[in-house]
Protein backbone atom coordinates (compact mmCIF):
# COMPACT_ATOMS: atom_id res chain seq x y z
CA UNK A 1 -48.37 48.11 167.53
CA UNK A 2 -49.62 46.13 170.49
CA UNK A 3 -47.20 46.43 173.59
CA UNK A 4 -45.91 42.38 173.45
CA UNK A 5 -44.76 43.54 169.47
CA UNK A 6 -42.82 46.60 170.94
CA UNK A 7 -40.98 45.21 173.61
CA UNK A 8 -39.78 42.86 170.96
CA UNK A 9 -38.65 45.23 169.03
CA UNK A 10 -36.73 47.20 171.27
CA UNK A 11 -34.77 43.86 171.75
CA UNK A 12 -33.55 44.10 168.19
CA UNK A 13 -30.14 45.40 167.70
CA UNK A 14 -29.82 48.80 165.93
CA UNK A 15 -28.90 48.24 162.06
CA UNK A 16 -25.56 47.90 161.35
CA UNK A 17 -23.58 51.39 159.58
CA UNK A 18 -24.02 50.76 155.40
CA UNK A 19 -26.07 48.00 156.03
CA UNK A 20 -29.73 49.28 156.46
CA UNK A 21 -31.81 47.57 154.08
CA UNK A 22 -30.60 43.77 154.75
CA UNK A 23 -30.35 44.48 158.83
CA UNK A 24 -34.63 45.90 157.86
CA UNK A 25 -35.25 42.88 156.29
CA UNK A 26 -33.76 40.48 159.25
CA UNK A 27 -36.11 42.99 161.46
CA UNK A 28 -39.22 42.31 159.72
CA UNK A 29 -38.79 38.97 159.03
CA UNK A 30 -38.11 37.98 163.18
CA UNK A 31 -41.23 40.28 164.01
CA UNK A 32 -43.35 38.03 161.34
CA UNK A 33 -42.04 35.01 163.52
CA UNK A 34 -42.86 36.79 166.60
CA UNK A 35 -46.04 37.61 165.35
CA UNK A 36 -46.82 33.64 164.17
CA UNK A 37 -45.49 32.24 167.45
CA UNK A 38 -47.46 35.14 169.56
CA UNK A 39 -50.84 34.75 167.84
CA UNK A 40 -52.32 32.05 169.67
CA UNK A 41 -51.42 33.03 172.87
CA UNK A 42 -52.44 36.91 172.01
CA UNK A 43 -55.87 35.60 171.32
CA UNK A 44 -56.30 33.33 174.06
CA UNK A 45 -55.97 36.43 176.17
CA UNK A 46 -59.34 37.74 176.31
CA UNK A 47 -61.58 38.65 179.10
CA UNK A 48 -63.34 35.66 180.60
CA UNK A 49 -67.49 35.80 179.69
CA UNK A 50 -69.68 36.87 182.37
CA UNK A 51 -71.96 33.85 182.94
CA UNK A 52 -74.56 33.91 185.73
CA UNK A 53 -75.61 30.36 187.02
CA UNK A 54 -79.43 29.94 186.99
CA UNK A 55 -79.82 27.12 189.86
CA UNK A 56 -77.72 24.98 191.76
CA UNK A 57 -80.44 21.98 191.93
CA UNK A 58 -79.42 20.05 189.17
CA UNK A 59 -75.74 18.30 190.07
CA UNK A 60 -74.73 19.09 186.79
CA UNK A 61 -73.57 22.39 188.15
CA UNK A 62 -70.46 20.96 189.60
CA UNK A 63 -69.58 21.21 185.77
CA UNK A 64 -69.20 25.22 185.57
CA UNK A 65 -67.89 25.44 188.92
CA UNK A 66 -65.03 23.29 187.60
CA UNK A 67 -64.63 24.99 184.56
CA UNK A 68 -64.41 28.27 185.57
CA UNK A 69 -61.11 28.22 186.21
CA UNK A 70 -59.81 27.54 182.45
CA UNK A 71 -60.66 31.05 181.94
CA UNK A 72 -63.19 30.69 179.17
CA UNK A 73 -65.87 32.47 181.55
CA UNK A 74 -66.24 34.07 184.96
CA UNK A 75 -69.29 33.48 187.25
CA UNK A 76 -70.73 36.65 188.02
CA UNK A 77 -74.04 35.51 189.63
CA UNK A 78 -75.85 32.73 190.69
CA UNK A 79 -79.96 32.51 191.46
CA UNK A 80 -80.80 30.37 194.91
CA UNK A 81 -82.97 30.82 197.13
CA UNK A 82 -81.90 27.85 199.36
CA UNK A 83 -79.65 28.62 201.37
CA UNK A 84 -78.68 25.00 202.64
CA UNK A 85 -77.78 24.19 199.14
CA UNK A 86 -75.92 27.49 198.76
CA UNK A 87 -73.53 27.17 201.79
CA UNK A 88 -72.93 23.67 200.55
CA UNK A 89 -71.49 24.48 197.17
CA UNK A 90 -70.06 27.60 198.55
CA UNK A 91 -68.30 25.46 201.16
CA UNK A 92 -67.24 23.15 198.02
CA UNK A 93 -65.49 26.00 195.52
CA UNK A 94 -65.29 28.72 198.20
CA UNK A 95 -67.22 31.38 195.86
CA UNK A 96 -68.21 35.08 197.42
CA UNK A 97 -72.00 34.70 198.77
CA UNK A 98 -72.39 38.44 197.58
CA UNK A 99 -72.65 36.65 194.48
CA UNK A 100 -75.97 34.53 195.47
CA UNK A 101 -79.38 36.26 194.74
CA UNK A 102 -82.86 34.83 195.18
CA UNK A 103 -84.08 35.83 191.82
CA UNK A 104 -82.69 35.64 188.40
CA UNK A 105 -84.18 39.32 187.89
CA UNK A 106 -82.45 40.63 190.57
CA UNK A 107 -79.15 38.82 189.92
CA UNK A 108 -79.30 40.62 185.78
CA UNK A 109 -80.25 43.76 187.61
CA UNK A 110 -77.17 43.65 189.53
CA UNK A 111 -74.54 41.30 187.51
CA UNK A 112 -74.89 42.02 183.84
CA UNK A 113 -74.21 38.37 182.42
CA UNK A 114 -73.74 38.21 178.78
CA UNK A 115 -74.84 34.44 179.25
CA UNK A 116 -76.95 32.33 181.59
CA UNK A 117 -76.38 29.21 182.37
CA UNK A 118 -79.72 26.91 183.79
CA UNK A 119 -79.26 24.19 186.27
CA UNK A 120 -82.44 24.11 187.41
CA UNK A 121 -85.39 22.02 186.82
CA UNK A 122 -86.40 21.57 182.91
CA UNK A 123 -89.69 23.30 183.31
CA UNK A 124 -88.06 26.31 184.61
CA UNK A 125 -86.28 26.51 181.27
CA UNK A 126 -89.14 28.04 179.35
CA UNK A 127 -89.03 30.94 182.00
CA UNK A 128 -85.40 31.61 181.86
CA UNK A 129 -85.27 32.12 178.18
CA UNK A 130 -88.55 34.47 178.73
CA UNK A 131 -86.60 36.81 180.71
CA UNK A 132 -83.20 36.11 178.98
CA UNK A 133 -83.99 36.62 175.15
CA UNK A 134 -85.60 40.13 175.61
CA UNK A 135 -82.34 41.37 176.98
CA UNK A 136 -80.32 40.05 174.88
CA UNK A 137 -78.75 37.43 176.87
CA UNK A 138 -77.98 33.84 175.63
CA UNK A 139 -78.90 31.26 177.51
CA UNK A 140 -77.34 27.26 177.60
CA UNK A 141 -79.41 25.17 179.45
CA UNK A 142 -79.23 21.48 180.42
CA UNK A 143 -79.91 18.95 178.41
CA UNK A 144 -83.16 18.43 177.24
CA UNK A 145 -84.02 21.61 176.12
CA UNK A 146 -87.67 21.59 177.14
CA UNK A 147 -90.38 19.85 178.90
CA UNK A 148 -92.90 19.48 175.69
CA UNK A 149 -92.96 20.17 172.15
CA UNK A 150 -94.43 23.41 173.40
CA UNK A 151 -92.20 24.61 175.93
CA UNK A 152 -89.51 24.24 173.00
CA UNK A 153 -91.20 26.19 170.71
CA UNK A 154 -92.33 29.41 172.93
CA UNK A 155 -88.12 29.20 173.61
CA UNK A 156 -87.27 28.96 170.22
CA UNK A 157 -89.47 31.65 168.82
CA UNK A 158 -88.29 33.59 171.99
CA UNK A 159 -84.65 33.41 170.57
CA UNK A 160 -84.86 33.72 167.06
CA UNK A 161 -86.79 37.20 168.05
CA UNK A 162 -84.31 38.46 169.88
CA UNK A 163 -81.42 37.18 168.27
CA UNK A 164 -79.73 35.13 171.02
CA UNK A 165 -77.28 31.78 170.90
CA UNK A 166 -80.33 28.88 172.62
CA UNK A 167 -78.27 25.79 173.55
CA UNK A 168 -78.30 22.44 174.80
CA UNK A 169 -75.56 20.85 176.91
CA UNK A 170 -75.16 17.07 177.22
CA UNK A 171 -72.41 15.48 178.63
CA UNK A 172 -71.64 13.04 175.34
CA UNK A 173 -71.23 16.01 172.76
CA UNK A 174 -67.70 16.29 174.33
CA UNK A 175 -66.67 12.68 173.90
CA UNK A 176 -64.32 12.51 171.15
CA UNK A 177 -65.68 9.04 170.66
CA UNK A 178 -68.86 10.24 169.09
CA UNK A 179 -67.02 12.43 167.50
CA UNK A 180 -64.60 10.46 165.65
CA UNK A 181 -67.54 7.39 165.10
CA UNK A 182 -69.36 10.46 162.77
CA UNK A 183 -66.13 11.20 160.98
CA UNK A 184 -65.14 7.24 160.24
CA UNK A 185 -68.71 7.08 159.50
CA UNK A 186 -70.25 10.26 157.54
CA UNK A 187 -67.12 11.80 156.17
CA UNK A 188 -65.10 8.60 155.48
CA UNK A 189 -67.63 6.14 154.50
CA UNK A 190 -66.05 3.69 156.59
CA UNK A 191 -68.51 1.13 157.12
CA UNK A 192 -71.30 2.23 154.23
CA UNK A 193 -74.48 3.54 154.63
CA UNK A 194 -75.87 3.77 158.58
CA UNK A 195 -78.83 0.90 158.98
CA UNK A 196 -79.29 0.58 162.50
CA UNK A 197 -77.96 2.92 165.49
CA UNK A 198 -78.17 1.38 168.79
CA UNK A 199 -77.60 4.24 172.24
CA UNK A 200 -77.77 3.11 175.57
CA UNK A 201 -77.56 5.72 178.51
CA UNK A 202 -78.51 5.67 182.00
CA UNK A 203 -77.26 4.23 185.54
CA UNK A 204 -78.67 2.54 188.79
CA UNK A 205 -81.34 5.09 189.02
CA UNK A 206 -81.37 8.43 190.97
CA UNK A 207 -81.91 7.20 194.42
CA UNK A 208 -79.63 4.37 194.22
CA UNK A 209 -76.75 6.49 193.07
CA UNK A 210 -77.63 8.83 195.76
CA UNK A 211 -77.96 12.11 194.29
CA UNK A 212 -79.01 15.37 196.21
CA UNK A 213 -82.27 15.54 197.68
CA UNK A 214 -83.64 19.07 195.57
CA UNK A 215 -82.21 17.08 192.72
CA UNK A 216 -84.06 14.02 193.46
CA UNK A 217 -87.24 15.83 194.17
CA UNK A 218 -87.51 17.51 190.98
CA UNK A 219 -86.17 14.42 188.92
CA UNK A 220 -88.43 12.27 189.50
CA UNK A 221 -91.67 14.89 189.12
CA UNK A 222 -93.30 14.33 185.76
CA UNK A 223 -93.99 17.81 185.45
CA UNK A 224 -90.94 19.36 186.42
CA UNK A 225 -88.62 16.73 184.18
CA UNK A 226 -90.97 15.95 181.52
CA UNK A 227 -91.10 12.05 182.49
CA UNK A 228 -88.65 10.01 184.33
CA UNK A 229 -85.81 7.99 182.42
CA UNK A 230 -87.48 8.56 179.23
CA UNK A 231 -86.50 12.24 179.32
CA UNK A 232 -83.54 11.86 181.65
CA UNK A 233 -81.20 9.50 179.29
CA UNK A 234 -83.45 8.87 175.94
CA UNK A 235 -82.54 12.53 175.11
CA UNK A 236 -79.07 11.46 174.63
CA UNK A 237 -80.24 9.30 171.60
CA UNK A 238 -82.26 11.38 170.02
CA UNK A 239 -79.95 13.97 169.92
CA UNK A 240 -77.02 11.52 168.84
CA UNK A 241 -79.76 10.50 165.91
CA UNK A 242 -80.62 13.43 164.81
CA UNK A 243 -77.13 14.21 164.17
CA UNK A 244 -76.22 11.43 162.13
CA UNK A 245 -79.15 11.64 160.30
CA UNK A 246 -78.46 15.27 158.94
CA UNK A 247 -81.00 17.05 160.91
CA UNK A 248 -83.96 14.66 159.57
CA UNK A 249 -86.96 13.93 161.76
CA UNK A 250 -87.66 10.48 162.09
CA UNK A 251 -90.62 8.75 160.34
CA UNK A 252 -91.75 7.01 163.37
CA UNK A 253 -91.66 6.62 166.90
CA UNK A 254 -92.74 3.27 169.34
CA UNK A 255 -91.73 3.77 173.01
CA UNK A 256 -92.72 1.42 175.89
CA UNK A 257 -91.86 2.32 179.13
CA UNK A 258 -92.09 0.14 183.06
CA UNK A 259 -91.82 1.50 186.31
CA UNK A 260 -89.28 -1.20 187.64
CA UNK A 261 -88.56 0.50 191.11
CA UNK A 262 -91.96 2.04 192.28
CA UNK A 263 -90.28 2.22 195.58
CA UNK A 264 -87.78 4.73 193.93
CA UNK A 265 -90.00 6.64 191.74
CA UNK A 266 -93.68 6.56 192.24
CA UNK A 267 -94.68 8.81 190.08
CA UNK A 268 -92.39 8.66 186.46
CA UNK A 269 -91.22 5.34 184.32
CA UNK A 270 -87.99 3.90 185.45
CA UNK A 271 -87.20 1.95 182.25
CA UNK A 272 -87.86 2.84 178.58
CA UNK A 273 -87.36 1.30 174.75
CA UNK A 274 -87.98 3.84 171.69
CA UNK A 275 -87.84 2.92 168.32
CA UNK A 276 -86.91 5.57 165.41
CA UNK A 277 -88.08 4.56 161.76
CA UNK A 278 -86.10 6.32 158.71
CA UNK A 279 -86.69 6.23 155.18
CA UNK A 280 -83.54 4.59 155.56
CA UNK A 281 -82.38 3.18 158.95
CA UNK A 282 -83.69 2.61 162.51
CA UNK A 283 -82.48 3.39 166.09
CA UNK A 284 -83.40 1.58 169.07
CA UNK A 285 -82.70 4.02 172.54
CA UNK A 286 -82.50 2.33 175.74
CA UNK A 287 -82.72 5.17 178.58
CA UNK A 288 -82.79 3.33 181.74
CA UNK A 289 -82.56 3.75 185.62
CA UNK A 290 -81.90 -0.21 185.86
CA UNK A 291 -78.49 -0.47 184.23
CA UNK A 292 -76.33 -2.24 187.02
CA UNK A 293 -73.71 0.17 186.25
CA UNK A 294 -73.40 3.75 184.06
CA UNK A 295 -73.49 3.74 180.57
CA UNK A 296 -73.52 6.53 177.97
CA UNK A 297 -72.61 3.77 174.32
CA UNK A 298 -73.16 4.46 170.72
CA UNK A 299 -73.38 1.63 168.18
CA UNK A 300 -73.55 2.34 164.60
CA UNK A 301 -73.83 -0.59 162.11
CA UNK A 302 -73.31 0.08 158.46
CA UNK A 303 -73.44 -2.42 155.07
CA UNK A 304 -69.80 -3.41 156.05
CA UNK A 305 -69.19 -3.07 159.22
CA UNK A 306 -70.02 -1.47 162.64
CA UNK A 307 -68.62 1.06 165.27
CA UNK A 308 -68.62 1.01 168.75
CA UNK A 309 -68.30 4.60 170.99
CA UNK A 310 -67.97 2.66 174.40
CA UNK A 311 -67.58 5.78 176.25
CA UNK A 312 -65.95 8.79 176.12
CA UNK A 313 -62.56 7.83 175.08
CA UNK A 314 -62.88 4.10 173.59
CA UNK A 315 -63.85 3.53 170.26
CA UNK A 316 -63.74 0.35 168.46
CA UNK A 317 -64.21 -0.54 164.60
CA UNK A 318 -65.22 -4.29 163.27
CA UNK A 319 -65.35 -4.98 159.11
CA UNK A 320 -67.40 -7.74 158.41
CA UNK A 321 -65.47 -10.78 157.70
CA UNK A 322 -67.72 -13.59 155.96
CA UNK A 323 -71.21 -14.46 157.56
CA UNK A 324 -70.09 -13.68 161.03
CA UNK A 325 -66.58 -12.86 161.01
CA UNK A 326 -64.96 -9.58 161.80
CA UNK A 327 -61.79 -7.52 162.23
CA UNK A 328 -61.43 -5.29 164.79
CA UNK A 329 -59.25 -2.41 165.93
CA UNK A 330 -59.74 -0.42 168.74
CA UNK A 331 -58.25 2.62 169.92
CA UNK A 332 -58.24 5.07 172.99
CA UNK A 333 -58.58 8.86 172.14
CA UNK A 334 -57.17 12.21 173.58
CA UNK A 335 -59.67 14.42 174.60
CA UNK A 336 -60.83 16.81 171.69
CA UNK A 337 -59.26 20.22 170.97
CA UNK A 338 -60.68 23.16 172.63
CA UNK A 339 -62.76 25.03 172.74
CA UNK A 340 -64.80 21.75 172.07
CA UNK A 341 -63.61 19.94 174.81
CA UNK A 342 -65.85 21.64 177.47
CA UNK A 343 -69.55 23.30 177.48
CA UNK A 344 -68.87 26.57 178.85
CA UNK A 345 -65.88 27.14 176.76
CA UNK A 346 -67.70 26.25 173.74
CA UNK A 347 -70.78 28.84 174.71
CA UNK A 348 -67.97 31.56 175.37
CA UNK A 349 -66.51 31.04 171.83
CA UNK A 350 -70.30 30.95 170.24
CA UNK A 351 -71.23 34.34 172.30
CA UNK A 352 -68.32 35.86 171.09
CA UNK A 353 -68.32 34.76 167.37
CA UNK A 354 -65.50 32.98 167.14
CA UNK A 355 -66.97 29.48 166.02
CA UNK A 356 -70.55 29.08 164.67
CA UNK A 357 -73.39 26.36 165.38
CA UNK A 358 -74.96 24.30 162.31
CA UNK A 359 -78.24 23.81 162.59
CA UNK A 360 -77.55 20.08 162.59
CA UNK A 361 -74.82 20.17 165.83
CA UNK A 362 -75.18 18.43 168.86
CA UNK A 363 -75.96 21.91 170.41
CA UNK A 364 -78.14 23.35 167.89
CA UNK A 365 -81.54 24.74 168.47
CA UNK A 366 -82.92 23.08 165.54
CA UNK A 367 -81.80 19.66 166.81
CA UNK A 368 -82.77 19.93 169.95
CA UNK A 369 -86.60 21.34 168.82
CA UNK A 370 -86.73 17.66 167.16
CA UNK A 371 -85.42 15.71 170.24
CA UNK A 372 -88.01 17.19 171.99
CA UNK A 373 -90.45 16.57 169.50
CA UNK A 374 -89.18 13.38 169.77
CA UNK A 375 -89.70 12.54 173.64
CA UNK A 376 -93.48 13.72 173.30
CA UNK A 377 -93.95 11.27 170.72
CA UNK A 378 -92.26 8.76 172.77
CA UNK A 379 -94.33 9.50 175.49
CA UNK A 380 -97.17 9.91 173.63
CA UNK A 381 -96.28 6.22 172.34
CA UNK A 382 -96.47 4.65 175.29
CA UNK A 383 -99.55 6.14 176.51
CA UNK A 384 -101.19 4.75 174.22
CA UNK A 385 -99.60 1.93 172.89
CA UNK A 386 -99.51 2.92 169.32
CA UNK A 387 -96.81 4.14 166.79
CA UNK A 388 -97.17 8.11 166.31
CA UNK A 389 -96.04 9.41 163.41
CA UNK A 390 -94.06 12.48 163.30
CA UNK A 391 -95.23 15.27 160.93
């Protein structure tokens, strides 16, 4: 009997003379309550997951740093090999510099992480899972999954191999906006069938909102990050797409794309429009580094009606009323239950088998393969000026 159970026990009074089997009864029963009351709090007391932090480049890493301390996972190692950027985050969360190692081999070697994390560049990501998925370690990386169609595939035939949990983080697929927009809108047939999803992501652009210079450097490389805002923010859309559409590839794909501030970013696109053809429906993705302010929205328009994911916590829901009528109701939402309230929770409760991933979820693998697929045919789109089709 686990030691919380005992000293429980050992609180009970002793059964009273010529009374044993009623006073056994009252016994058993208040352990049963102490056992229903303890449960969650008995399971929520589990070792943290060792995590080791592949990067510190992307500012997306501010994310596990802040999380750590929910006690989901424990940062065991992180690879860096500049030093500037490691005494500036050390100087921010006050972490051991024992921990800091200039390679990810020599940080396994010496750490043992059950997961890695990558917040890195996007090219790097192939490499990661190269190393990872031989030893058995599962890897998360930052959203999108891969450079190319290619890059995705070498990682995903890497982890089915070697049996580890491949996923994708993006900031939206904790918004319990998105979340509840799918439930009104696959599981309660709220406004009919989907006919046109509208996602618009993006912000000022990366120099205007001043982020870190190794961030900037590698942002704005079309090698390193795939393309500019096309892969930056229209990742969000195809990922929110895929998901609503059950996992199916799209049809079609038309992208256009403008470099708007050359000053800014010389060498990627700056501004991008992508069109998604279904048997079905369409989607129109606006990634952009000219929105005057940051967005991350989700529009879904049905046969009756439409609903509106603002942003993370504000969703709003119009019935048609007449030609152009509507009634509206809007509402603001707590954040979702965890452990799907946070990435690196989430990963810890995956690794450990506690919740599973549908091919189909924002996280998936599979998904992810066709956002990539996806962005090259975006890209590929715009190149050229044509409409690929997707196989």
């Amino acid at each position: 009997m686990p030691k919380l159970l005992l000293f429980f026990r050992d609180l009970l009074p002793s059964a009273p003379a010529g009374h044993p089997t009623s006073h056994s009864v009252g016994r058993m029963a208040w352990l049963l309550t102490v056992l229903l009351l303890a449960g969650p709090s008995l399971n929520a007391q589990v070792d943290p997951l060792p995590v080791g932090v592949a990067g510190l480049t992307h500012s997306h890493v501010h994310g596990i740093f802040n999380s750590e301390g929910r006690g989901d996972i424990e940062i065991v190692g992180i690879v860096e090999d500049n030093d500037t950027l490691v005494e500036r985050y050390r100087q921010q969360y006050g972490f051991d510099p024992a921990l800091v190692y200039p390679t990810l081999e020599a940080m396994v070697a010496a750490r043992q992480p059950a997961a890695v994390a990558a917040f890195g560049n996007i090219f790097d990501h192939l490499s990661i899972v190269e190393f990872c998925a031989p030893r058995g370690i599962h890897v998360m990386v930052e959203k999108p999954l891969a450079v190319s169609a290619d890059h995705a595939r070498r990682m995903a035939e890497l982890a089915r191999t070697h049996g580890i949990h491949l996923l994708t983080n993006y900031e939206t697929t904790w918004y319990p906006t998105n979340h509840e927009a799918y439930a009104l809108v696959k599981k309660e047939g709220r406004i009919g069938d989907i006919r046109k999803v509208i996602v618009r992501d993006g912000h000022r652009g990366p120099k205007k909102i001043s982020v870190g210079p190794e961030f900037l450097e590698w942002l704005t490389d079309p090698e390193l990050n795939g393309a500019g805002a096309l892969t930056d923010f229209g990742c969000y859309g195809a990922n929110l797409m895929t998901w609503l559409m059950d996992g199916r590839r799209p049809l079609t794909v038309t992208a256009v794309t403008q470099q708007l501030q050359a000053e800014n970013n010389p060498e990627v696109e700056d501004e991008a429009i992508i069109i998604l053809t279904y048997p079905d429906a369409v989607a129109l993705l606006q990634p952009s580094w000219n929105w005057p302010m940051g967005r991350k929205d989700l529009e879904i328009y049905g046969l009756t009606g439409a609903v509106y994911a603002d942003n993370g916590r504000d969703l709003r829901v119009r019935m048609a009323e007449g030609y152009d009528g509507f009634e509206e109701e809007s509402v603001h939402l707590d954040p979702r239950p965890a452990p799907y309230d946070d990435p690196f929770a989430f990963l810890a409760a995956v690794v450990r088998g506690d919740i599973s991933v549908d091919p189909t979820d924002l996280s998936a693998l599979e998904n992810n393969l066709t956002v990539v697929d996806i962005l090259d045919a975006a890209k590929q789109s715009a190149a050229s000026g044509r409409t690929v089709v997707l196989e």
